[in-house]
Protein backbone atom coordinates (compact mmCIF):
# COMPACT_ATOMS: atom_id res chain seq x y z
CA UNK A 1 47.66 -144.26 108.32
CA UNK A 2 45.39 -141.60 108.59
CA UNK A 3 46.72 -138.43 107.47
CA UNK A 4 46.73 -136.43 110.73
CA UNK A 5 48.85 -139.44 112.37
CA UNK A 6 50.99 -139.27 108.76
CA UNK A 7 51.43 -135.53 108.53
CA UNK A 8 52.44 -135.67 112.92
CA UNK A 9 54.87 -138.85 112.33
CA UNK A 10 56.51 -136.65 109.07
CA UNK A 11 56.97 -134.06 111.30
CA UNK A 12 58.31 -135.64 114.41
CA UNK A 13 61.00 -137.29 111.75
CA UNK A 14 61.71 -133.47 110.55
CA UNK A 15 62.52 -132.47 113.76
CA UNK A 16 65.17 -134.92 114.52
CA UNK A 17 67.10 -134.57 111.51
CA UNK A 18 67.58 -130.82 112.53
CA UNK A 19 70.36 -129.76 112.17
CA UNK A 20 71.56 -128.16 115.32
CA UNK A 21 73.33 -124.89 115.26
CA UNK A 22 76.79 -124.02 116.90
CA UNK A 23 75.37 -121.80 119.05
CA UNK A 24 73.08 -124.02 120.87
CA UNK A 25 76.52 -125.41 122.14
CA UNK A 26 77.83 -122.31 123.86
CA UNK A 27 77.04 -119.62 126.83
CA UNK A 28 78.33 -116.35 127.15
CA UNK A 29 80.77 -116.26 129.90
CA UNK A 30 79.91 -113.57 132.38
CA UNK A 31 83.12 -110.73 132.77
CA UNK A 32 83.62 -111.16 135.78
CA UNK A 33 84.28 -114.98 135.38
CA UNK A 34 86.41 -115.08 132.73
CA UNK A 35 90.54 -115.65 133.64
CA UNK A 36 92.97 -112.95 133.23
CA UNK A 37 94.85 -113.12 130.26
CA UNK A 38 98.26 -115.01 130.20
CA UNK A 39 101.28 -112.89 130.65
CA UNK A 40 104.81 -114.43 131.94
CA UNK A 41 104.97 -111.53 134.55
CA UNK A 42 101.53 -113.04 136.14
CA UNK A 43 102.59 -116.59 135.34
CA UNK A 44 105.84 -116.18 137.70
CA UNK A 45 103.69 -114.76 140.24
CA UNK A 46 101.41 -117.02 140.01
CA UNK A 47 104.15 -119.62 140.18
CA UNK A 48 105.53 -118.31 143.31
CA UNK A 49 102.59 -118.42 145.74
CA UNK A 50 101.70 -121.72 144.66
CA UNK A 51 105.94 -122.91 145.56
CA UNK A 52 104.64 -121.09 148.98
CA UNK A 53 101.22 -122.45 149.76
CA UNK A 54 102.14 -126.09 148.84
CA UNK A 55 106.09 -126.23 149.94
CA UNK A 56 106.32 -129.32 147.11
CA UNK A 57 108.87 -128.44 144.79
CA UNK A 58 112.55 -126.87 144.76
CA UNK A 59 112.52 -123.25 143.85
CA UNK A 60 115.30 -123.56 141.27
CA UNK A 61 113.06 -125.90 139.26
CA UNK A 62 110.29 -123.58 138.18
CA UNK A 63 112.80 -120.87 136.76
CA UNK A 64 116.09 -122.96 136.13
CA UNK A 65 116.94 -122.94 132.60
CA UNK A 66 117.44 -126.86 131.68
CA UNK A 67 120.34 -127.34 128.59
């Protein structure tokens, strides 16, 4: 091999065994796209106008307390 070919095929072999970093693997999420936190106050709301909108399930089964 001639050693410009060598020195480019060496380097080409570098590059792959890279490590990648954990950052590479992530974006920032913009504020205004990140959820709300979870509380059980917005939960139950949250709970209610989707028993409205869809008309699917029994109310008592989203807040009945199951022995």
């Amino acid at each position: 091999m001639l050693p410009k070919d060598l020195k480019a095929c060496c380097h080409a072999a570098a590059e792959k065994l890279k490590q990648s970093q954990v950052n590479d693997h992530f974006t920032v999420i913009p504020e205004e796209e990140k959820p709300m936190p979870y509380t059980d106050k917005v939960f139950k709301e949250v709970a209610i106008q989707w028993l409205i909108e869809t008309d699917q399930v029994p109310f008592y089964c989203l807040f009945e307390t199951h022995p």
